[in-house]
PDB file of N, CA and C in Angstrom:
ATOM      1  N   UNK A   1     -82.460 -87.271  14.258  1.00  0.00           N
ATOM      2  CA  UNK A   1     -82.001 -88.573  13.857  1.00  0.00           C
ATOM      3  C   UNK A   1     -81.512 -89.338  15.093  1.00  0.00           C
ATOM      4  N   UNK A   2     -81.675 -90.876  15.198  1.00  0.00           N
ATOM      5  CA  UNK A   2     -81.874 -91.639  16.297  1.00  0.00           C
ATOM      6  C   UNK A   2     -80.264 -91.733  16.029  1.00  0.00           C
ATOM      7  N   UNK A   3     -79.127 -91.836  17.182  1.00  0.00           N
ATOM      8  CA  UNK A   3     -78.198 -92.108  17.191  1.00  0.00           C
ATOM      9  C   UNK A   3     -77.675 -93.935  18.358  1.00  0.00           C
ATOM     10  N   UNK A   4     -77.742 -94.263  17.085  1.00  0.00           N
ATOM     11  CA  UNK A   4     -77.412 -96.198  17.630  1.00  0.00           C
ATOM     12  C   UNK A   4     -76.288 -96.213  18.901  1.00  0.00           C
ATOM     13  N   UNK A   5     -75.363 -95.743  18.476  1.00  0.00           N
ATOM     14  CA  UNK A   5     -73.762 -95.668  19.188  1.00  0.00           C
ATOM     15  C   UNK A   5     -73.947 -95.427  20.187  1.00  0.00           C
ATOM     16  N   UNK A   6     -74.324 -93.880  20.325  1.00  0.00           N
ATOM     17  CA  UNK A   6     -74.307 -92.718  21.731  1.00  0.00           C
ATOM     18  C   UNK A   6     -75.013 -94.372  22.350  1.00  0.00           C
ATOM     19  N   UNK A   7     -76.772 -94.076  21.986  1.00  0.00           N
ATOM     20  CA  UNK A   7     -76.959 -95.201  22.805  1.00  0.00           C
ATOM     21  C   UNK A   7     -76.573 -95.972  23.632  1.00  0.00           C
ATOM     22  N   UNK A   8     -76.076 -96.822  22.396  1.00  0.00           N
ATOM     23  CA  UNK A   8     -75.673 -97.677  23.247  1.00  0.00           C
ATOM     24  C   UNK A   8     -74.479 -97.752  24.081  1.00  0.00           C
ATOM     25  N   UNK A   9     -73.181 -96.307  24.739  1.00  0.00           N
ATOM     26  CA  UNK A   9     -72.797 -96.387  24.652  1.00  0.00           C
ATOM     27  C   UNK A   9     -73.325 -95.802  26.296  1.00  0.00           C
ATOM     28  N   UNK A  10     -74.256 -94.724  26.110  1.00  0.00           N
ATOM     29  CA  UNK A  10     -75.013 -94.783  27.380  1.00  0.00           C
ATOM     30  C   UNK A  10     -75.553 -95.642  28.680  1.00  0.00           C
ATOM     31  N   UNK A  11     -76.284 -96.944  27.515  1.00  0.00           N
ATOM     32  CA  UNK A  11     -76.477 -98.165  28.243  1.00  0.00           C
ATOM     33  C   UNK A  11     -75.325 -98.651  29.256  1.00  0.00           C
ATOM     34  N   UNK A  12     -74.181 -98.753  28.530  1.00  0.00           N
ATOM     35  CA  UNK A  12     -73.103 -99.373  29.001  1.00  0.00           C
ATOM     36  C   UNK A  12     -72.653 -98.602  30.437  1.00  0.00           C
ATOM     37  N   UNK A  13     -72.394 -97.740  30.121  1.00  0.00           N
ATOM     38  CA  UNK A  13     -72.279 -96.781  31.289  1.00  0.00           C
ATOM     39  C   UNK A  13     -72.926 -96.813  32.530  1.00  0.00           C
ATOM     40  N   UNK A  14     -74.932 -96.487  32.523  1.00  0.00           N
ATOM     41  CA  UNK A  14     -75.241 -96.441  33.189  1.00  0.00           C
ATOM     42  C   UNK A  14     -74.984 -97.955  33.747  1.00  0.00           C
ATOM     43  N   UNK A  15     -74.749 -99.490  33.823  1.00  0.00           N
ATOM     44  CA  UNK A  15     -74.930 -99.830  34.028  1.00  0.00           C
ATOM     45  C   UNK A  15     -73.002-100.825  34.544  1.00  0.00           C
ATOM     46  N   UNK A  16     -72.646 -99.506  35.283  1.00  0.00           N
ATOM     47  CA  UNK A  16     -71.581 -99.740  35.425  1.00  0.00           C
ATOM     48  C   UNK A  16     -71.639 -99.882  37.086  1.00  0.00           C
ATOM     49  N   UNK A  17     -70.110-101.333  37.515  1.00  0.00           N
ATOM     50  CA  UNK A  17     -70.719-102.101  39.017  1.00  0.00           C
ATOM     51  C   UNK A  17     -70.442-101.346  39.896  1.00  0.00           C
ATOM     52  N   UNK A  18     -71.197-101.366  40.342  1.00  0.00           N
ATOM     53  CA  UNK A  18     -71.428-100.635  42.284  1.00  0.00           C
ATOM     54  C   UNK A  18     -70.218-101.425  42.889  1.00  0.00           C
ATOM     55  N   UNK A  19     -69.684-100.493  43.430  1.00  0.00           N
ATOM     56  CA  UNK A  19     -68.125-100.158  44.285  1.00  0.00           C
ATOM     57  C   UNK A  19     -68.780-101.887  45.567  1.00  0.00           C
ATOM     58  N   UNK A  20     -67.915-102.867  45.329  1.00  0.00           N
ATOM     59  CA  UNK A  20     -68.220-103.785  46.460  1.00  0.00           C
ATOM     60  C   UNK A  20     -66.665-103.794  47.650  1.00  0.00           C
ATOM     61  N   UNK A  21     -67.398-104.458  48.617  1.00  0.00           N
ATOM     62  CA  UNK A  21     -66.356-103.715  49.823  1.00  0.00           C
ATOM     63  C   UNK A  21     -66.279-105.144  50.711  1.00  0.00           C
ATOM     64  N   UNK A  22     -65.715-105.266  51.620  1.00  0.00           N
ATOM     65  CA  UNK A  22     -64.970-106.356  52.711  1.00  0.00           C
ATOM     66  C   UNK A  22     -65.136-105.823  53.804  1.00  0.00           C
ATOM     67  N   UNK A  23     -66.125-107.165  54.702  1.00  0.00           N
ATOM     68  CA  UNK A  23     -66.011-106.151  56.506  1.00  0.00           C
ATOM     69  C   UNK A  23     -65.393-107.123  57.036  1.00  0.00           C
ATOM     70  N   UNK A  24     -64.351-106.853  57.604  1.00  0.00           N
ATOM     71  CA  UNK A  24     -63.435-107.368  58.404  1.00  0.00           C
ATOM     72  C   UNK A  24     -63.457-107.677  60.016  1.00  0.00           C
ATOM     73  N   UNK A  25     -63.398-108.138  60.623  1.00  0.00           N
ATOM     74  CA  UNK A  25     -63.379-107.728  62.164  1.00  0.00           C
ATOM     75  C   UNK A  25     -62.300-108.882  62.511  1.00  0.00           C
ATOM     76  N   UNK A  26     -61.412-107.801  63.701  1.00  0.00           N
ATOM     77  CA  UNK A  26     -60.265-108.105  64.079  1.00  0.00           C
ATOM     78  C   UNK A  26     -60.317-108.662  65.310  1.00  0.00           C
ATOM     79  N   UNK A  27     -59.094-109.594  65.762  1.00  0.00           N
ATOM     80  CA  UNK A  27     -58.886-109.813  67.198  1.00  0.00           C
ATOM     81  C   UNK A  27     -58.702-109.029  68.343  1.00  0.00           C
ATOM     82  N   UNK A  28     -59.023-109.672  69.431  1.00  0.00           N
ATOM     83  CA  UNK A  28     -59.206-108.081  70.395  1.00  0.00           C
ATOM     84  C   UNK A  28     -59.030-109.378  72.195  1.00  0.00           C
ATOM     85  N   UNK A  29     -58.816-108.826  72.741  1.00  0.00           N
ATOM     86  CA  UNK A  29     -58.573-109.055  74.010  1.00  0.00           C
ATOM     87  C   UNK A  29     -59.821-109.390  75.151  1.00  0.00           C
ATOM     88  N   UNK A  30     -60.901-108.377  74.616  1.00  0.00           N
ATOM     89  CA  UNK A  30     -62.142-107.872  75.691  1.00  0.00           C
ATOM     90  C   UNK A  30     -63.259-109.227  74.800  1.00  0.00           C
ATOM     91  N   UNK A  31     -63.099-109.105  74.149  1.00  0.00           N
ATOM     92  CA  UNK A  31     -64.470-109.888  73.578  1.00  0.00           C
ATOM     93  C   UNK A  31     -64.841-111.043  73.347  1.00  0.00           C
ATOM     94  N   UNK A  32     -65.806-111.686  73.849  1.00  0.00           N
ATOM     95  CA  UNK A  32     -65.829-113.688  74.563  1.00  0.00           C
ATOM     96  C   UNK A  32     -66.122-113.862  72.538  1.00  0.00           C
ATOM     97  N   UNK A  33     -65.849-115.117  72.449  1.00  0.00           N
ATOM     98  CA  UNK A  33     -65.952-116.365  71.653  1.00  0.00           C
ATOM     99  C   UNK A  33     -67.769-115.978  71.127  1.00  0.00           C
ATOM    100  N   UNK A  34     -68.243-116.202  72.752  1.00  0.00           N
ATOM    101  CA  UNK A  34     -70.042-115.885  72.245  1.00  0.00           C
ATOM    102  C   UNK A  34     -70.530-114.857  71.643  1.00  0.00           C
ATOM    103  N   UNK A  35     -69.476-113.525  72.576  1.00  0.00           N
ATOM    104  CA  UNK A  35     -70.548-112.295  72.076  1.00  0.00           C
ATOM    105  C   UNK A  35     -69.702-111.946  70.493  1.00  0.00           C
ATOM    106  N   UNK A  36     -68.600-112.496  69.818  1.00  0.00           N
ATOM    107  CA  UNK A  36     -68.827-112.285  68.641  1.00  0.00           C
ATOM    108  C   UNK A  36     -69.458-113.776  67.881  1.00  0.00           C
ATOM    109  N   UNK A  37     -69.591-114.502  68.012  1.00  0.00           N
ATOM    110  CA  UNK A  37     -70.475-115.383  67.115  1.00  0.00           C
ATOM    111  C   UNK A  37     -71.830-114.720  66.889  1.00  0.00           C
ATOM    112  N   UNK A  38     -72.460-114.438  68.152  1.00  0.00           N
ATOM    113  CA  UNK A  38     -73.902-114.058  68.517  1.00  0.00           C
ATOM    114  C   UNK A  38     -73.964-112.701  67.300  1.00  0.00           C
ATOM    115  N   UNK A  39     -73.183-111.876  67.593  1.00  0.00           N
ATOM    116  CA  UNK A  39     -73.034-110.795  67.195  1.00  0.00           C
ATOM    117  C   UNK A  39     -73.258-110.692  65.812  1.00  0.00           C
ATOM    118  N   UNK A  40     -72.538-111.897  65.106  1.00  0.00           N
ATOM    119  CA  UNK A  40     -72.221-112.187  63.341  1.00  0.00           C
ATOM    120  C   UNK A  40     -74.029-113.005  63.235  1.00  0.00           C
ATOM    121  N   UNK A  41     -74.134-113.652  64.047  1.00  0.00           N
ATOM    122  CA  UNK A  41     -75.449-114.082  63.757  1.00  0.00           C
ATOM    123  C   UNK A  41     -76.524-113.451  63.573  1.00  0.00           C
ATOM    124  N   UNK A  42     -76.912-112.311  64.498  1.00  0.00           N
ATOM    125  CA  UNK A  42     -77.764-111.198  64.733  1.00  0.00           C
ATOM    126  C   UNK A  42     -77.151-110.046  63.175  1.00  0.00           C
ATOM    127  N   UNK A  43     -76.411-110.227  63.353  1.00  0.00           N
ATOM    128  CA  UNK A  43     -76.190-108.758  62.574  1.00  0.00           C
ATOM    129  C   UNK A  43     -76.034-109.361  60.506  1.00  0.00           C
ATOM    130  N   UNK A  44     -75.165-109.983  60.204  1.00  0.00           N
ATOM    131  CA  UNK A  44     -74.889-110.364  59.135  1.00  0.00           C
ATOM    132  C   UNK A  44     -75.821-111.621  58.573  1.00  0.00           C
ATOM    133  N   UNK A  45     -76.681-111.052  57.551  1.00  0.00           N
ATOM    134  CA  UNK A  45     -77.691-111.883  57.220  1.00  0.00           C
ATOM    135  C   UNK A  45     -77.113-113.163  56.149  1.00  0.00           C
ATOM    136  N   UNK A  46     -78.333-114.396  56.935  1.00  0.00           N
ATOM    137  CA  UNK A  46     -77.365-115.494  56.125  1.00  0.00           C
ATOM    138  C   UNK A  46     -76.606-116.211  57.233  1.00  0.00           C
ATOM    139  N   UNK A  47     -76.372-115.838  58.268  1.00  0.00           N
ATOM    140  CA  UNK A  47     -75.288-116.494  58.755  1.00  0.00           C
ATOM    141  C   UNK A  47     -75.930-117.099  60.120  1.00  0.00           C
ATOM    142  N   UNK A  48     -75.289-118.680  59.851  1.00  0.00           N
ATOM    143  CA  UNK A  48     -75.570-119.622  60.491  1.00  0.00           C
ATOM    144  C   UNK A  48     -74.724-119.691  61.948  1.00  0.00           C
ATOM    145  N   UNK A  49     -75.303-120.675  62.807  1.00  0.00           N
ATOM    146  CA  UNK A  49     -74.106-120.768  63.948  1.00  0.00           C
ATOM    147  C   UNK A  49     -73.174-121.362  63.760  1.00  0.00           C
ATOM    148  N   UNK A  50     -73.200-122.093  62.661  1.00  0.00           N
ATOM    149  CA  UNK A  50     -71.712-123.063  62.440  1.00  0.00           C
ATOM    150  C   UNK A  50     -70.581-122.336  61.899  1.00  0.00           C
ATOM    151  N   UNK A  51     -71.113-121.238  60.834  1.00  0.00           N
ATOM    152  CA  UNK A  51     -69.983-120.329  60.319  1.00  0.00           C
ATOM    153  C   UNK A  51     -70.032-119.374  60.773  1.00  0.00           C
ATOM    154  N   UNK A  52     -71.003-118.480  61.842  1.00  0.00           N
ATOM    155  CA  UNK A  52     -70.314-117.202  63.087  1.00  0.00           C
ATOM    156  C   UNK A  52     -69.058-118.150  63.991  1.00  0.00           C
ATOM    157  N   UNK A  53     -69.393-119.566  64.283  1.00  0.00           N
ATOM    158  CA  UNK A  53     -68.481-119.903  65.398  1.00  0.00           C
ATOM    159  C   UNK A  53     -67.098-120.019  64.159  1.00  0.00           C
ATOM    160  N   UNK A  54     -67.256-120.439  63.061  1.00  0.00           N
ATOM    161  CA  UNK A  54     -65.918-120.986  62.008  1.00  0.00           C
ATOM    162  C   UNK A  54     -65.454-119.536  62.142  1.00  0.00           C
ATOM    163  N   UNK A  55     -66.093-118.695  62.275  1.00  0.00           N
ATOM    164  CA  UNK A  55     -65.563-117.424  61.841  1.00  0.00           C
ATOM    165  C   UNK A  55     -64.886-116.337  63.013  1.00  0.00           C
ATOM    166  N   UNK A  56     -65.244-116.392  64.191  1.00  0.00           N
ATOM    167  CA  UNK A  56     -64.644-116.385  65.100  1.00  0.00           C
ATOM    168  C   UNK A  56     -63.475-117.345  65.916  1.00  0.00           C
ATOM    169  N   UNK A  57     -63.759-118.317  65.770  1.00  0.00           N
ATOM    170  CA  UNK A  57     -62.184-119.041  65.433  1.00  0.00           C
ATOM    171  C   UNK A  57     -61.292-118.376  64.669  1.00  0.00           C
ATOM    172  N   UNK A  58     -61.460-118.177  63.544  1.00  0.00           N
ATOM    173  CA  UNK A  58     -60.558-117.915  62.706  1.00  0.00           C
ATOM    174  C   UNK A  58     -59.841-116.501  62.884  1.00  0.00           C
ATOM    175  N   UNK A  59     -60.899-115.745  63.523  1.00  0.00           N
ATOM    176  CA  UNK A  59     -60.390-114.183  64.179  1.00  0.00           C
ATOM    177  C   UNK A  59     -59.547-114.523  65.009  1.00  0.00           C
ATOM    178  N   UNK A  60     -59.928-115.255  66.574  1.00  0.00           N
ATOM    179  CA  UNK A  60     -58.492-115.530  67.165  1.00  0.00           C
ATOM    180  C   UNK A  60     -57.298-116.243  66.604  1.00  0.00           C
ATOM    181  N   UNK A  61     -57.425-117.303  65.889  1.00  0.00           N
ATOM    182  CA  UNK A  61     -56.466-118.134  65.206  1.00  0.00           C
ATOM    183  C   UNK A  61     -55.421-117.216  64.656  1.00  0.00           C
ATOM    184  N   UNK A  62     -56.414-116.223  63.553  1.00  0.00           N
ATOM    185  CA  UNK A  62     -55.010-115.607  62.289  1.00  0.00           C
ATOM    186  C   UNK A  62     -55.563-114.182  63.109  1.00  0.00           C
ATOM    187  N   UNK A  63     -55.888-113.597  63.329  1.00  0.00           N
ATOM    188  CA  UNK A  63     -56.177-112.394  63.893  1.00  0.00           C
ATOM    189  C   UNK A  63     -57.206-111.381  63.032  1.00  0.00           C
ATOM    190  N   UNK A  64     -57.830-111.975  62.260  1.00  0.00           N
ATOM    191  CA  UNK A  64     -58.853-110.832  61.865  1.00  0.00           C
ATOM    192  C   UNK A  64     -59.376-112.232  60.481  1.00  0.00           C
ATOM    193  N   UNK A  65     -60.857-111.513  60.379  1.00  0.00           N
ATOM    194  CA  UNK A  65     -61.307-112.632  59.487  1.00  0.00           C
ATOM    195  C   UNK A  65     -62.426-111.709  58.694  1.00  0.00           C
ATOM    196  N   UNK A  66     -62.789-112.071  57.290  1.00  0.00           N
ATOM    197  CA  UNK A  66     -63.588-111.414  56.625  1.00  0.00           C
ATOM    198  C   UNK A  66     -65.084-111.926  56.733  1.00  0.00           C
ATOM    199  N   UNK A  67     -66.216-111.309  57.436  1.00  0.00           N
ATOM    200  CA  UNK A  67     -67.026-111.573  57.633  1.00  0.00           C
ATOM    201  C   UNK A  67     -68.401-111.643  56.632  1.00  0.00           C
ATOM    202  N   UNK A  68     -68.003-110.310  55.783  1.00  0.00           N
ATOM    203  CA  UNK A  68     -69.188-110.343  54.348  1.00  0.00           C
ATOM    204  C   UNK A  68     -68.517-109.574  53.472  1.00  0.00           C
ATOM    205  N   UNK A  69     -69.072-109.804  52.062  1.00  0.00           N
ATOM    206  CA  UNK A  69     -67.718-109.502  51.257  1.00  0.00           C
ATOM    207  C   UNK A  69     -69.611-108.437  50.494  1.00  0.00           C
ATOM    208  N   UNK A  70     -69.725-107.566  49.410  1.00  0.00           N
ATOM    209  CA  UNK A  70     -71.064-107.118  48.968  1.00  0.00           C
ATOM    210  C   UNK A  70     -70.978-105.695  48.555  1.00  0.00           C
ATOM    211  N   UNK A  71     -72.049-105.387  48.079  1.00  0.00           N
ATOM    212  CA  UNK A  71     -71.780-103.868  47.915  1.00  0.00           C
ATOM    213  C   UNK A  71     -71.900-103.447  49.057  1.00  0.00           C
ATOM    214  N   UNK A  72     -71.095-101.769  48.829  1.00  0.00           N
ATOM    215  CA  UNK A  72     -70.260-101.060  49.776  1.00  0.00           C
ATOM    216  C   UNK A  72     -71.584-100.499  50.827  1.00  0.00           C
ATOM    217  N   UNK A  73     -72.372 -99.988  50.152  1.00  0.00           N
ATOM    218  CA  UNK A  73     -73.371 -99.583  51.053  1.00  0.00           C
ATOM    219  C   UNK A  73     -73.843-100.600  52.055  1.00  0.00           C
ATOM    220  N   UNK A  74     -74.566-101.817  51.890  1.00  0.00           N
ATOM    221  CA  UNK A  74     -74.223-102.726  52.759  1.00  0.00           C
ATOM    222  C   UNK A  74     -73.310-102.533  53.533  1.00  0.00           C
ATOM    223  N   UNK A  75     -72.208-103.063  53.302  1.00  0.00           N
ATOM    224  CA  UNK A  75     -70.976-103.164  54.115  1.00  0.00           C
ATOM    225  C   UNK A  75     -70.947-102.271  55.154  1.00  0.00           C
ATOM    226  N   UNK A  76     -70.840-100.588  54.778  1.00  0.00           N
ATOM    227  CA  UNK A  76     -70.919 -99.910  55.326  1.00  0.00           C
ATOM    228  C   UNK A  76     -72.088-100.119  56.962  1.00  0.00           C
ATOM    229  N   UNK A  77     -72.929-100.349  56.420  1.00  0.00           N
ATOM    230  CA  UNK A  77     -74.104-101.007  57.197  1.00  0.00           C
ATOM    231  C   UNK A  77     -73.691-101.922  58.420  1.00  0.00           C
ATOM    232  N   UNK A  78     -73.190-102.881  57.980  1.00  0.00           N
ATOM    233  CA  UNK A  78     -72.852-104.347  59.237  1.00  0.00           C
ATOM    234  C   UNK A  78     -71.834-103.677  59.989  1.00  0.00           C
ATOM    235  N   UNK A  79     -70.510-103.056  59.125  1.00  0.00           N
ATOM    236  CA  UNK A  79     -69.685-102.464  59.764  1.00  0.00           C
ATOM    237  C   UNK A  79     -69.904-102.030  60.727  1.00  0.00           C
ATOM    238  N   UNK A  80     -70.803-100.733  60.852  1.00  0.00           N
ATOM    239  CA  UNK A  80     -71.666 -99.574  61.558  1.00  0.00           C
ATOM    240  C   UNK A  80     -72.223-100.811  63.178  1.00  0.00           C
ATOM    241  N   UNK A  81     -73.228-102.023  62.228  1.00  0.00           N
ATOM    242  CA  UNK A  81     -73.695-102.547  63.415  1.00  0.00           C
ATOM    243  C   UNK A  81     -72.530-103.198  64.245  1.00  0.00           C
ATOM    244  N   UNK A  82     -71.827-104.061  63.289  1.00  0.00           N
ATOM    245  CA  UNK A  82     -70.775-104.975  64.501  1.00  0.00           C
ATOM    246  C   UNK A  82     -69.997-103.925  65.118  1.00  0.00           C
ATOM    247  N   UNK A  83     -69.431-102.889  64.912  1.00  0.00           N
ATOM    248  CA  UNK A  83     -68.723-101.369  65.711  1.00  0.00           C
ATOM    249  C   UNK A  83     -69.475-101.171  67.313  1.00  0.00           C
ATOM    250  N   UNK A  84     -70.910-101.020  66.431  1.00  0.00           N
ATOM    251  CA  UNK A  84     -71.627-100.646  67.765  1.00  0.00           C
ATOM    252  C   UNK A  84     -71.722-101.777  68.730  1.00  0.00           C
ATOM    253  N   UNK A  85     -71.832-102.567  68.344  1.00  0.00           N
ATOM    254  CA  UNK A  85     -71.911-103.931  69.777  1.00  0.00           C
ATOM    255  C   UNK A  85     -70.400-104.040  70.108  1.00  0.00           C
ATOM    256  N   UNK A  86     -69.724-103.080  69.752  1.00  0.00           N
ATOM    257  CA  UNK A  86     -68.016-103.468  70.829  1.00  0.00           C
ATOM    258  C   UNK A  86     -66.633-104.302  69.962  1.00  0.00           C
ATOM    259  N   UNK A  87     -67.220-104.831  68.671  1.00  0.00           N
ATOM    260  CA  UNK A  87     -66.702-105.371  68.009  1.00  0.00           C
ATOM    261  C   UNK A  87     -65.311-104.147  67.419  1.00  0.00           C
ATOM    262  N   UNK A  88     -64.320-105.146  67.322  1.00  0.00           N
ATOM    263  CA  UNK A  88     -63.087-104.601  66.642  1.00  0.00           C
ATOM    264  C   UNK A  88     -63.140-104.453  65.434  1.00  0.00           C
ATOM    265  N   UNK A  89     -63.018-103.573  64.351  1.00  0.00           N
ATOM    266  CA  UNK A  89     -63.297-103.285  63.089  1.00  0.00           C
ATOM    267  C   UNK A  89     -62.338-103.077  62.542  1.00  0.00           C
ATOM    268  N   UNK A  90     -61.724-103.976  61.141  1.00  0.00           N
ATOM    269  CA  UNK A  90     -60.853-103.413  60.700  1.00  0.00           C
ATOM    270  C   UNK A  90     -61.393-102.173  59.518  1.00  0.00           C
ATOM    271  N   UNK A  91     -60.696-100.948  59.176  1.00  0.00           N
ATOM    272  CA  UNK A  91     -61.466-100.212  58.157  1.00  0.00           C
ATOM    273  C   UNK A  91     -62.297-100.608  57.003  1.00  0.00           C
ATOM    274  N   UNK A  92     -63.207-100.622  56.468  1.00  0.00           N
ATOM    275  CA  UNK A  92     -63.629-100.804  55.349  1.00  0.00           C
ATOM    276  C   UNK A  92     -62.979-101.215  54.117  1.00  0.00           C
ATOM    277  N   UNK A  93     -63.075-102.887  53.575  1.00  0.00           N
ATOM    278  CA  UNK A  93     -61.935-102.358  52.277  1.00  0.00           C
ATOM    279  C   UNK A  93     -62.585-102.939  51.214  1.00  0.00           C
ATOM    280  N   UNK A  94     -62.356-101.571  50.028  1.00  0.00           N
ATOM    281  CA  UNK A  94     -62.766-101.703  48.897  1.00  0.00           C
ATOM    282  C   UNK A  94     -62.594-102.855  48.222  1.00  0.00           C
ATOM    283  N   UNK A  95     -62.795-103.335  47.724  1.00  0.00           N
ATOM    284  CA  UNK A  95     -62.804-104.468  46.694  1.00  0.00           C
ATOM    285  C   UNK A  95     -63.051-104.729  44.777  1.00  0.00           C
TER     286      UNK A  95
END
């Protein structure tokens, strides 16, 4: 016998949201104005030169700025790249 409930109760479940996360990158001493704009441009898709430069402003200004907000796997991802080009990282945060 077909059970309606379980069903649908399955559906619901499997289709429960993927963990989304915040990449951050912080102010730092060593690193020019260019090579993080360039950096947000190259690496974080979507992003224009007007908002890598808004967005690096805003890192020196308040001291750290949220660069892509998405699921975690992503995140994990840009994180990984902006790290490797020298960039200051704040940890990963869940969302």
């Amino acid at each position: 016998m077909f059970n309606f409930l379980s069903t649908v109760l399955e559906l619901k479940n499997s289709k429960a949201k993927y963990p989304e996360a915040s990449v951050i990158v912080l102010d730092d001493s060593f690193n020019t104005f260019q090579h993080v704009a360039n950096c947000l441009q190259t690496i974080i898709p979507g992003m224009n030169e007007k908002r890598a430069w808004d967005l690096t402003i805003k890192v020196d200004k308040t001291g750290s700025a949220e660069v892509w907000r998405g699921n975690l796997e992503q995140a994990e991802l840009y994180h990984e790249q902006l790290f490797s080009k020298g960039l200051t990282m704040a940890p990963i945060e869940k969302t």
